[in-house]
Protein backbone atom coordinates (compact mmCIF):
# COMPACT_ATOMS: atom_id res chain seq x y z
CA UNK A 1 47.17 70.64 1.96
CA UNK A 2 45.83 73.59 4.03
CA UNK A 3 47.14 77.52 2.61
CA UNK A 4 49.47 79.10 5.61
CA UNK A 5 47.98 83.37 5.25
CA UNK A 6 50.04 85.48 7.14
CA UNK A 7 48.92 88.37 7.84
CA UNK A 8 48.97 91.21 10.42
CA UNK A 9 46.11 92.66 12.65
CA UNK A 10 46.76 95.84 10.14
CA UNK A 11 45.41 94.09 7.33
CA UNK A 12 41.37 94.53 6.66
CA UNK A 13 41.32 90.64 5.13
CA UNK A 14 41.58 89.32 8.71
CA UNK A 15 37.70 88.31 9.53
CA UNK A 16 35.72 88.84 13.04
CA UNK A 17 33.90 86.20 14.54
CA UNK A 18 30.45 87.96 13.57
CA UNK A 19 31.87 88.17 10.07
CA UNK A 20 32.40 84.51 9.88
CA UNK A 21 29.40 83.75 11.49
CA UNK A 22 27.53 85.40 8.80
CA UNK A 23 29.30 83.64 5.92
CA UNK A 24 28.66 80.30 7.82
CA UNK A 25 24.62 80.72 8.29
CA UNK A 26 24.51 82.17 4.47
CA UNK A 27 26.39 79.74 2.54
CA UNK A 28 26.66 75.95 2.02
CA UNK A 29 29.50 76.00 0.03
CA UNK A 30 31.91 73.93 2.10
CA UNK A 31 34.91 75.96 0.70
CA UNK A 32 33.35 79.48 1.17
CA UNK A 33 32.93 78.04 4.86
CA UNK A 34 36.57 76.71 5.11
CA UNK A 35 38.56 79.54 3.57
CA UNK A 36 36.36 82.04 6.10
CA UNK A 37 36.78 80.02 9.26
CA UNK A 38 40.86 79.91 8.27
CA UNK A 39 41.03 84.11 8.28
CA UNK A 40 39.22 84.10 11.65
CA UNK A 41 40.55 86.44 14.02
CA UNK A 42 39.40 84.59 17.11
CA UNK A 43 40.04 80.82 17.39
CA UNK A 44 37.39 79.50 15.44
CA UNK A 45 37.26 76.28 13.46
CA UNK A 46 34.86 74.25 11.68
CA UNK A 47 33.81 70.48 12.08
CA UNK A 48 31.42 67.70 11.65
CA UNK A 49 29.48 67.02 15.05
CA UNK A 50 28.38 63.88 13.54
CA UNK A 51 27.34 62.13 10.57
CA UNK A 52 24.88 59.63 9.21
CA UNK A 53 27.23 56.07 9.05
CA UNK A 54 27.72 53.35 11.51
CA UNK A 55 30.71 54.57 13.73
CA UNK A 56 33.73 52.60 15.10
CA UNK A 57 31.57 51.44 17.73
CA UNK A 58 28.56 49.49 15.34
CA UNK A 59 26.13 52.28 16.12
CA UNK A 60 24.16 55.02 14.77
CA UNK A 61 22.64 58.21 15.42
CA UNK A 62 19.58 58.72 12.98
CA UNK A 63 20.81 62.50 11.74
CA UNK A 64 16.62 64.10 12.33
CA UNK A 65 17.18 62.95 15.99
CA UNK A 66 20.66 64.91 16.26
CA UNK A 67 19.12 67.92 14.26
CA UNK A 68 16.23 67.99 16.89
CA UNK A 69 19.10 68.35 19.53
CA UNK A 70 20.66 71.26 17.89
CA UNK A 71 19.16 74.53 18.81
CA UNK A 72 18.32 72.73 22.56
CA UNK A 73 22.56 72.41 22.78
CA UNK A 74 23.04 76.04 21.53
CA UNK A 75 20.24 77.06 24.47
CA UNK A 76 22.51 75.36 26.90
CA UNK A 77 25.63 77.24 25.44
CA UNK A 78 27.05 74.44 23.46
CA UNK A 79 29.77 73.34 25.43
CA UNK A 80 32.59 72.00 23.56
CA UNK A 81 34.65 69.61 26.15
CA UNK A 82 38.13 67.81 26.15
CA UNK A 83 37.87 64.16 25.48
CA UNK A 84 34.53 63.99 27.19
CA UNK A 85 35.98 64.90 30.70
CA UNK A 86 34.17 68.36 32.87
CA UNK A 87 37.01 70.49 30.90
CA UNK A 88 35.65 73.30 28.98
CA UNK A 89 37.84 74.69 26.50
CA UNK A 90 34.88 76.03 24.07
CA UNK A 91 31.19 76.36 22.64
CA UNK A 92 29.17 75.56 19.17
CA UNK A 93 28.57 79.18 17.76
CA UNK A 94 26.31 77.94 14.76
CA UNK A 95 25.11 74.38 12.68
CA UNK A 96 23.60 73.75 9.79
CA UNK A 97 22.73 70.29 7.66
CA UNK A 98 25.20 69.19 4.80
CA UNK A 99 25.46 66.51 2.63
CA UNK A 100 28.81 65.05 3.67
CA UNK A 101 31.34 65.48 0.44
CA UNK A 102 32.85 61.71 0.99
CA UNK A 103 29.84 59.50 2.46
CA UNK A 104 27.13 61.49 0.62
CA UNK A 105 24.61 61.10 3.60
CA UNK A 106 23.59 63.84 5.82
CA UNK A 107 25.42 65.11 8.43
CA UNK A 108 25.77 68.17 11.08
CA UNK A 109 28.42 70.61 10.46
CA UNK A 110 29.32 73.14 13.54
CA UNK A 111 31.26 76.14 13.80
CA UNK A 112 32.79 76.14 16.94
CA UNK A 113 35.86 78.70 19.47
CA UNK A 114 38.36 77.69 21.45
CA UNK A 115 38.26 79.67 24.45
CA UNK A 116 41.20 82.03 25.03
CA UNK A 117 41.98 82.40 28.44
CA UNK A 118 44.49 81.87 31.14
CA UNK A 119 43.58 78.34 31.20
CA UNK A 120 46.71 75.98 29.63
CA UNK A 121 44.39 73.48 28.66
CA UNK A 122 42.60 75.85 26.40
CA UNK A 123 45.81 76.62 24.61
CA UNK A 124 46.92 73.02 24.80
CA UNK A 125 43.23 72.00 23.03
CA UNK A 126 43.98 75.07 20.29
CA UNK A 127 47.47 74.27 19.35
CA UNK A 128 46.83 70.31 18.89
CA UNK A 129 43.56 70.98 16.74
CA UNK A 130 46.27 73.79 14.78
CA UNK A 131 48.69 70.51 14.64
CA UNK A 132 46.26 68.08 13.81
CA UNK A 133 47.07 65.82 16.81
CA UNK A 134 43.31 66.23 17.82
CA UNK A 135 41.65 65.12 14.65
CA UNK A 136 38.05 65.97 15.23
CA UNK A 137 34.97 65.57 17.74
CA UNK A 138 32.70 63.69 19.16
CA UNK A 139 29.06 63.88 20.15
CA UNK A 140 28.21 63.40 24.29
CA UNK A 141 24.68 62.46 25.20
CA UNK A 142 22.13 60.10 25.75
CA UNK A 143 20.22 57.60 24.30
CA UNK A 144 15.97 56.31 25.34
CA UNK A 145 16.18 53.08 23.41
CA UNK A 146 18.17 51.30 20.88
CA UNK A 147 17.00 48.89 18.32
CA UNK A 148 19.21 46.68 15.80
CA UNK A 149 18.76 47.46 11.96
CA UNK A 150 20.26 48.59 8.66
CA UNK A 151 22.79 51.27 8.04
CA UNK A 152 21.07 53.22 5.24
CA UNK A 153 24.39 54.55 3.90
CA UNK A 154 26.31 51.02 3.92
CA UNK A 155 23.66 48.57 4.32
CA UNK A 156 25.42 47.03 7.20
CA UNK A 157 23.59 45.69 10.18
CA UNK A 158 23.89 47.97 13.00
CA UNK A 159 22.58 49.57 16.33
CA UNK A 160 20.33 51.95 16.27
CA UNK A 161 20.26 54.84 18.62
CA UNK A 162 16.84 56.07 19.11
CA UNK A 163 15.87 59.60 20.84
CA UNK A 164 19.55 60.93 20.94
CA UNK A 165 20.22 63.79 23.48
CA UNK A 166 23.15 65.86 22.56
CA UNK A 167 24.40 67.24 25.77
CA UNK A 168 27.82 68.46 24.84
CA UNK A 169 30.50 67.75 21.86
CA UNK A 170 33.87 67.18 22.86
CA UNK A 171 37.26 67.79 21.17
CA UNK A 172 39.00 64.10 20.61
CA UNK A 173 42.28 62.85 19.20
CA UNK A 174 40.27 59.86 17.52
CA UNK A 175 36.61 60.53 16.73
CA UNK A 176 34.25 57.23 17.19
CA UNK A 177 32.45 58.47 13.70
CA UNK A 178 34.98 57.93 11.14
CA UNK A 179 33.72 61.43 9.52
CA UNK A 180 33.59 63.61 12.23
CA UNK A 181 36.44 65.47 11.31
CA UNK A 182 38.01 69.03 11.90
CA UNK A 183 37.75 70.64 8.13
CA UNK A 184 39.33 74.13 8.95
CA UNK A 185 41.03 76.44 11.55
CA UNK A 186 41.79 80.13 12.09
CA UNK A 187 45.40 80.02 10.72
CA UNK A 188 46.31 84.19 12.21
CA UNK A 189 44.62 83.83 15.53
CA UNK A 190 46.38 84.59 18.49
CA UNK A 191 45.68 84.87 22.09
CA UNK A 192 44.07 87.60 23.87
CA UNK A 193 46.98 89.02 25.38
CA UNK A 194 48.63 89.30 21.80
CA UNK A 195 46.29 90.97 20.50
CA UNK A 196 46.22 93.68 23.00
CA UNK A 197 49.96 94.50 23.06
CA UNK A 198 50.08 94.41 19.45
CA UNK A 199 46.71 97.31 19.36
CA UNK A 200 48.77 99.43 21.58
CA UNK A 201 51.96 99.20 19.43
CA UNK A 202 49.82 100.29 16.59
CA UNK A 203 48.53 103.07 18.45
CA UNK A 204 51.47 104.53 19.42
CA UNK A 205 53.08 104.39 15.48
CA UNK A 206 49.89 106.11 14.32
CA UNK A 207 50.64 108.42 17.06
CA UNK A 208 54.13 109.04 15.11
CA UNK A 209 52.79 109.02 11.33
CA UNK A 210 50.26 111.93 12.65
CA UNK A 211 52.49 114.02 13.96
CA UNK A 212 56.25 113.53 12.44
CA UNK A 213 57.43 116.53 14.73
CA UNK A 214 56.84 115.30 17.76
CA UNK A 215 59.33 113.27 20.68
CA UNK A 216 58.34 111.36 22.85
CA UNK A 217 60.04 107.77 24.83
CA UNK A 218 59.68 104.86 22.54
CA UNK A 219 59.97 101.82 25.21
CA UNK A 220 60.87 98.40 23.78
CA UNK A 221 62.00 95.30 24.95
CA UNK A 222 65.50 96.49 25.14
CA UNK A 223 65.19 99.53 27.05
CA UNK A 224 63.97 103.26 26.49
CA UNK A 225 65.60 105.31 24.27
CA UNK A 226 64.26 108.72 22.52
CA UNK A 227 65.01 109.82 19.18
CA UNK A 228 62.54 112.08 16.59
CA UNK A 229 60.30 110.29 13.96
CA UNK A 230 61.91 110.92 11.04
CA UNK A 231 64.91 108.78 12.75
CA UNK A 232 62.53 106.01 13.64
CA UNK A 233 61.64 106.14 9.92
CA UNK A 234 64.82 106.03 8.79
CA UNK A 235 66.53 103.23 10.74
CA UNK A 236 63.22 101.23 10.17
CA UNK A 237 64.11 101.84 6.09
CA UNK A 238 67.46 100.79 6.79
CA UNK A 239 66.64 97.70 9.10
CA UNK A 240 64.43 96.43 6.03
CA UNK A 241 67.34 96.76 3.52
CA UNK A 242 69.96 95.07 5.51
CA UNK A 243 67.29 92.37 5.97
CA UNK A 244 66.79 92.27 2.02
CA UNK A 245 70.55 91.97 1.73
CA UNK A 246 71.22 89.30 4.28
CA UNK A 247 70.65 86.46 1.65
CA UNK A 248 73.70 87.98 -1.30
CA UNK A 249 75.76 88.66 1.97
CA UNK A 250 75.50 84.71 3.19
CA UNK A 251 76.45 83.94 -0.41
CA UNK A 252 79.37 86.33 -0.48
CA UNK A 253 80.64 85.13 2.69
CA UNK A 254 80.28 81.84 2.05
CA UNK A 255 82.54 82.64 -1.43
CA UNK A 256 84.91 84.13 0.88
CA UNK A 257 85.62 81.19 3.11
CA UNK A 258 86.21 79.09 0.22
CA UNK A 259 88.65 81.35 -1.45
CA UNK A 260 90.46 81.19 2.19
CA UNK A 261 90.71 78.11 2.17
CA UNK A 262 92.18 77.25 -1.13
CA UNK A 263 94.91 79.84 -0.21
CA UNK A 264 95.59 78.49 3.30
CA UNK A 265 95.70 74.81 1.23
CA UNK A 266 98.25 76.03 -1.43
CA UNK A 267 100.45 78.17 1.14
CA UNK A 268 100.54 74.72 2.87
CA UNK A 269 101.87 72.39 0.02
CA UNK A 270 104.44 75.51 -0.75
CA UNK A 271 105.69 75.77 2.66
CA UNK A 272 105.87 71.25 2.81
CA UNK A 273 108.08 71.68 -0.70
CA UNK A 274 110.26 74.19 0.80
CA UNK A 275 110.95 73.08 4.17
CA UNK A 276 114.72 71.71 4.45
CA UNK A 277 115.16 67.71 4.46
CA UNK A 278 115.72 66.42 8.12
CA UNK A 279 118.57 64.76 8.60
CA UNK A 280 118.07 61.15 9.69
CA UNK A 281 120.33 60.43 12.32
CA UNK A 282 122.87 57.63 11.78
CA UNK A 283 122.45 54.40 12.69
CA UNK A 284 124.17 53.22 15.49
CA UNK A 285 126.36 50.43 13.67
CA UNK A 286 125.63 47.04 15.43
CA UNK A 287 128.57 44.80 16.67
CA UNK A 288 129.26 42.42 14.05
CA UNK A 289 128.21 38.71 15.64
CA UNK A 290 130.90 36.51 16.11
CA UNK A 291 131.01 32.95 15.04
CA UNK A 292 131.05 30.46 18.23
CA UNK A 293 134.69 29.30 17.19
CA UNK A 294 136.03 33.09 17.72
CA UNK A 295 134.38 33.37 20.80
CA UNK A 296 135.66 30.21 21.71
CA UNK A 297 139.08 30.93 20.74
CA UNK A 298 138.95 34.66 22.64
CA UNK A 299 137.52 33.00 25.90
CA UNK A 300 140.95 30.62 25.60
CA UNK A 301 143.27 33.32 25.36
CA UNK A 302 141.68 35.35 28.13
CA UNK A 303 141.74 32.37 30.41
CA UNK A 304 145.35 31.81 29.23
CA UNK A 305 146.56 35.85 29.66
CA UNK A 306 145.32 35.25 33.55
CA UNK A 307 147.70 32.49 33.87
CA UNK A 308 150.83 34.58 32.68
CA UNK A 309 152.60 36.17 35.20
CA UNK A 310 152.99 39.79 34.68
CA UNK A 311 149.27 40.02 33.24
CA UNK A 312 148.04 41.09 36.93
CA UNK A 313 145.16 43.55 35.85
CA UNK A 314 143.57 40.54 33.29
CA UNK A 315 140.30 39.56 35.40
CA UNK A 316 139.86 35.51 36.20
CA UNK A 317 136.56 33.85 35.31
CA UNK A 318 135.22 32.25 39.12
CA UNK A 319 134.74 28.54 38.61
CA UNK A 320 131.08 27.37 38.96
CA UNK A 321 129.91 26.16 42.46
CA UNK A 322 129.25 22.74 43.07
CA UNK A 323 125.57 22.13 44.28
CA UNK A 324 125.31 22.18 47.79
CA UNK A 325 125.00 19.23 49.58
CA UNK A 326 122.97 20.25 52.43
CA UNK A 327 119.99 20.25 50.45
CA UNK A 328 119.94 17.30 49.37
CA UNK A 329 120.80 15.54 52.55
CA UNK A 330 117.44 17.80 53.54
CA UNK A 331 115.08 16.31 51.35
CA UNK A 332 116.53 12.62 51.72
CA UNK A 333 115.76 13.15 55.37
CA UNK A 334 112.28 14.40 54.60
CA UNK A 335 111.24 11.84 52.16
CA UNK A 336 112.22 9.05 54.44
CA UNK A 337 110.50 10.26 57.21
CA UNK A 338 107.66 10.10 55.48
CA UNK A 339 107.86 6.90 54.22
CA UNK A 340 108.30 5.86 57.83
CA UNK A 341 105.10 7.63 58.68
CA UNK A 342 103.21 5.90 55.37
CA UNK A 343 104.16 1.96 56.54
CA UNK A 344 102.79 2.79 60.10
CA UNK A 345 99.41 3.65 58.91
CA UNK A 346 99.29 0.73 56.49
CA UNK A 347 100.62 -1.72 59.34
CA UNK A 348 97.77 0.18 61.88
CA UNK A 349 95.42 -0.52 59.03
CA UNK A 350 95.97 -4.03 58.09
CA UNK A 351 95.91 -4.54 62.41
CA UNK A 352 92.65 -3.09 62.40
CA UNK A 353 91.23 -5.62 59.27
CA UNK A 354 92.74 -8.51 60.81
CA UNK A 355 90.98 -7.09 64.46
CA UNK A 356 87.55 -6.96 62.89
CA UNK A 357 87.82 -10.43 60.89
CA UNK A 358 88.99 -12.30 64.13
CA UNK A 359 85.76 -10.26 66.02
CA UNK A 360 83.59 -12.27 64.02
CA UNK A 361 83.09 -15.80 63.80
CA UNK A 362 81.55 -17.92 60.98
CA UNK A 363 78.79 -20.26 61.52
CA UNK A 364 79.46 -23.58 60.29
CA UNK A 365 78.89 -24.09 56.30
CA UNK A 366 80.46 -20.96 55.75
CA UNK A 367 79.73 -16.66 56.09
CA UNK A 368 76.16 -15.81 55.93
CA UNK A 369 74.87 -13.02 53.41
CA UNK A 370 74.58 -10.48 56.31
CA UNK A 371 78.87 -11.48 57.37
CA UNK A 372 79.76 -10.68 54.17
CA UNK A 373 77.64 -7.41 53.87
CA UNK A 374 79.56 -6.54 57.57
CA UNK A 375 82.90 -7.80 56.70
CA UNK A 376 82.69 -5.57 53.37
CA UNK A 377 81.73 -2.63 55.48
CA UNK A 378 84.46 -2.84 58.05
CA UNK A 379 86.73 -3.18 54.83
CA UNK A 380 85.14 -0.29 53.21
CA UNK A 381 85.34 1.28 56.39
CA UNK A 382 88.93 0.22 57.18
CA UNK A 383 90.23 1.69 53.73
CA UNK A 384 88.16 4.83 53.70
CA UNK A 385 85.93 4.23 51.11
CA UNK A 386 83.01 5.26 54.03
CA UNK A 387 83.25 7.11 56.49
CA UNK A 388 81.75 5.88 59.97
CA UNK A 389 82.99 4.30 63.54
CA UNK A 390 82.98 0.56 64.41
CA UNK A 391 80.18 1.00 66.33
CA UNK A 392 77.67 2.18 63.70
CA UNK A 393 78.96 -1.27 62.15
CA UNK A 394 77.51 -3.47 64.36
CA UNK A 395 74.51 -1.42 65.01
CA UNK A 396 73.69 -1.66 60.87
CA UNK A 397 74.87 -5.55 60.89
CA UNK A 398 72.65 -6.52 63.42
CA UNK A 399 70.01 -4.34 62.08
CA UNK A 400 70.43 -6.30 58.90
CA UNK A 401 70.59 -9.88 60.42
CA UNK A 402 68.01 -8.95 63.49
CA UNK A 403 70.13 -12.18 64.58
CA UNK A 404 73.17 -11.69 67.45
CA UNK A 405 73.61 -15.18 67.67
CA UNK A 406 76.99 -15.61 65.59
CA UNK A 407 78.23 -12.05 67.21
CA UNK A 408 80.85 -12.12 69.99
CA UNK A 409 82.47 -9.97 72.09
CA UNK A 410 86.21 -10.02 71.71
């Protein structure tokens, strides 16, 4: 797990990019190099371009081809790239040849900046190689020939790539060689623009500390306000203490609530003890139910009390009314009418069977196959088991027979 530094561009341990650079080309401690590259001021960070080992792919790059390569790439400006697309975010500032701590073969390790412009896709590049979303590079070139052999460091067969040109390196989320990795970034750096707003603040509060008599507008992000130095001083003391205090006060308030709450909780319970019982209101008593012989018995002598003279104001229960007899002689009427209408279709019905059996005449020895096929289709047809008219019927009879002679006309 990488060491978070924080420090400000007031502190001396913060390292420039010629500082590093020096540190990089003098030592080949891997940790030196690391620790260095993560105090950069600039975004720097440090990487293996590429080592020795077959990669993801089957292949590999013979490491003196690659090393050839090296100072023709810094020539060209060592372009660092973005997934091997015409984006340049960066360049290679240095290499040098290390043993790789985990394979143990050779490999190329570069020291390489982010640019810091306007450009989003530099930042985007910088803050996913801070993140480790972009987990280290990848060599971009060009092979003259390729022959299949042995993987020195894991005696695998593999291809070889022969006369390697190294035209850029490129900044991937995946690397192709499983040890080209990112090994270290500038933890403090910040962008351009940061770093000259935060110069002139310092400017201007060494402009103070130099001369403590002196006013002049201190502008802010709030507004502009002018006070004298040894003000600024003093609410800057006084900022930092209430800042110190801000923990103890949390805890205090937080002691506070809780104390509040108990209260409000026991004021609560005294005030539930105290308050006066409601009365309930009474029930409204229900009728007691009478047994079907009382209400028998009362029904009588109401009845009888209308019946005595003198009890005028007593109220008489109305007789029920007989069903009415219209209705009925309705319905009677109805249903016989349609009975009436029922016996004329069966008697049209059984005319029409007794029509189509008379239409046709036997030959002698009895009905034929194809008279009994047509005499149970003009039944069929006759009852309304299928639907069709007569004259379909003899069409399909003679169709079946392809014989008219024992067909008649009636």
């Amino acid at each position: 797990m990488q060491k978070v530094i924080f420090v400000t561009k007031a502190n001396k341990g913060n390292l420039s990019t010629d500082e590093i650079m020096k540190i990089f080309e003098s030592s080949n401690d891997l940790d030196v190099i690391k620790k260095a590259v993560e105090r950069g001021e600039e975004r720097v960070f440090v990487s293996w371009a590429s080592v020795e080992i077959k990669d993801k792919a089957d292949e590999v790059i013979p490491i003196e081809d690659l090393v050839k390569q090296q100072d023709i790439l810094l020539e060209r400006g060592g372009p660092i790239t973005s997934e091997h697309s015409n984006k340049v975010v960066g360049k290679t500032l240095a290499y040098k040849v290390l043993q790789h701590p985990k394979s143990k073969s050779l490999g190329i390790l570069h020291l390489n900046k982010i640019y810091d412009t306007d450009n989003a896709i530099d930042d985007q590049v910088w803050e996913e190689i801070k993140s480790g979303e972009r987990k280290g590079v990848s060599v971009g070139g060009y092979n003259m020939d390729a022959h299949y052999g042995i993987d020195k460091t894991t005696g695998e067969r593999a291809k070889i790539l022969d006369g390697f040109a190294h035209m850029e390196t490129s900044s991937v989320y995946e690397p192709c060689n499983p040890f080209a990795t990112n090994e270290a970034f500038a933890v403090v750096a910040k962008s351009a623009k940061y770093v000259e707003k935060q110069k002139a603040e310092e400017k201007k509060t060494e402009g103070y500390i130099n001369n403590p008599n002196h006013k002049e507008v201190i502008k802010n992000e709030v507004g502009e306000s002018t006070m004298e130095n040894e003000e600024v001083l003093k609410s800057i003391s006084e900022i930092k203490e209430s800042v110190k205090a801000i923990p103890s006060l949390v805890e205090d308030v937080g002691k506070l609530k809780d104390t509040v709450s108990a209260m409000e909780k026991k004021d609560a319970s005294k005030q539930e003890e105290n308050k006066p019982e409601e009365k309930k209101p009474e029930e409204e008593k229900k009728p007691e139910e009478k047994k079907p012989e009382e209400e028998e018995k009362e029904t009588k002598k109401e009845d009888a009390s209308g019946e005595v003279e003198g009890n005028k104001g007593s109220e008489v229960a109305e007789p029920p009314q007989p069903e009415r007899a219209n209705e009925k002689e309705s319905f009677k009427s109805v249903e016989s009418e349609v009975e009436k209408k029922v016996a004329e279709v069966e008697k049209k019905m059984n005319a029409k069977i007794e029509e189509l059996q008379k239409s046709m005449t036997p030959r002698p020895g009895g009905m034929s196959d194809v008279q009994k096929k047509a005499s149970s289709l003009a039944l069929d047809i006759a009852t309304g088991k299928v639907k069709s008219s007569w004259t379909d019927v003899h069409k399909s009879v003679r169709e079946m027979s392809k014989d008219r002679s024992f067909f008649h006309e009636v």
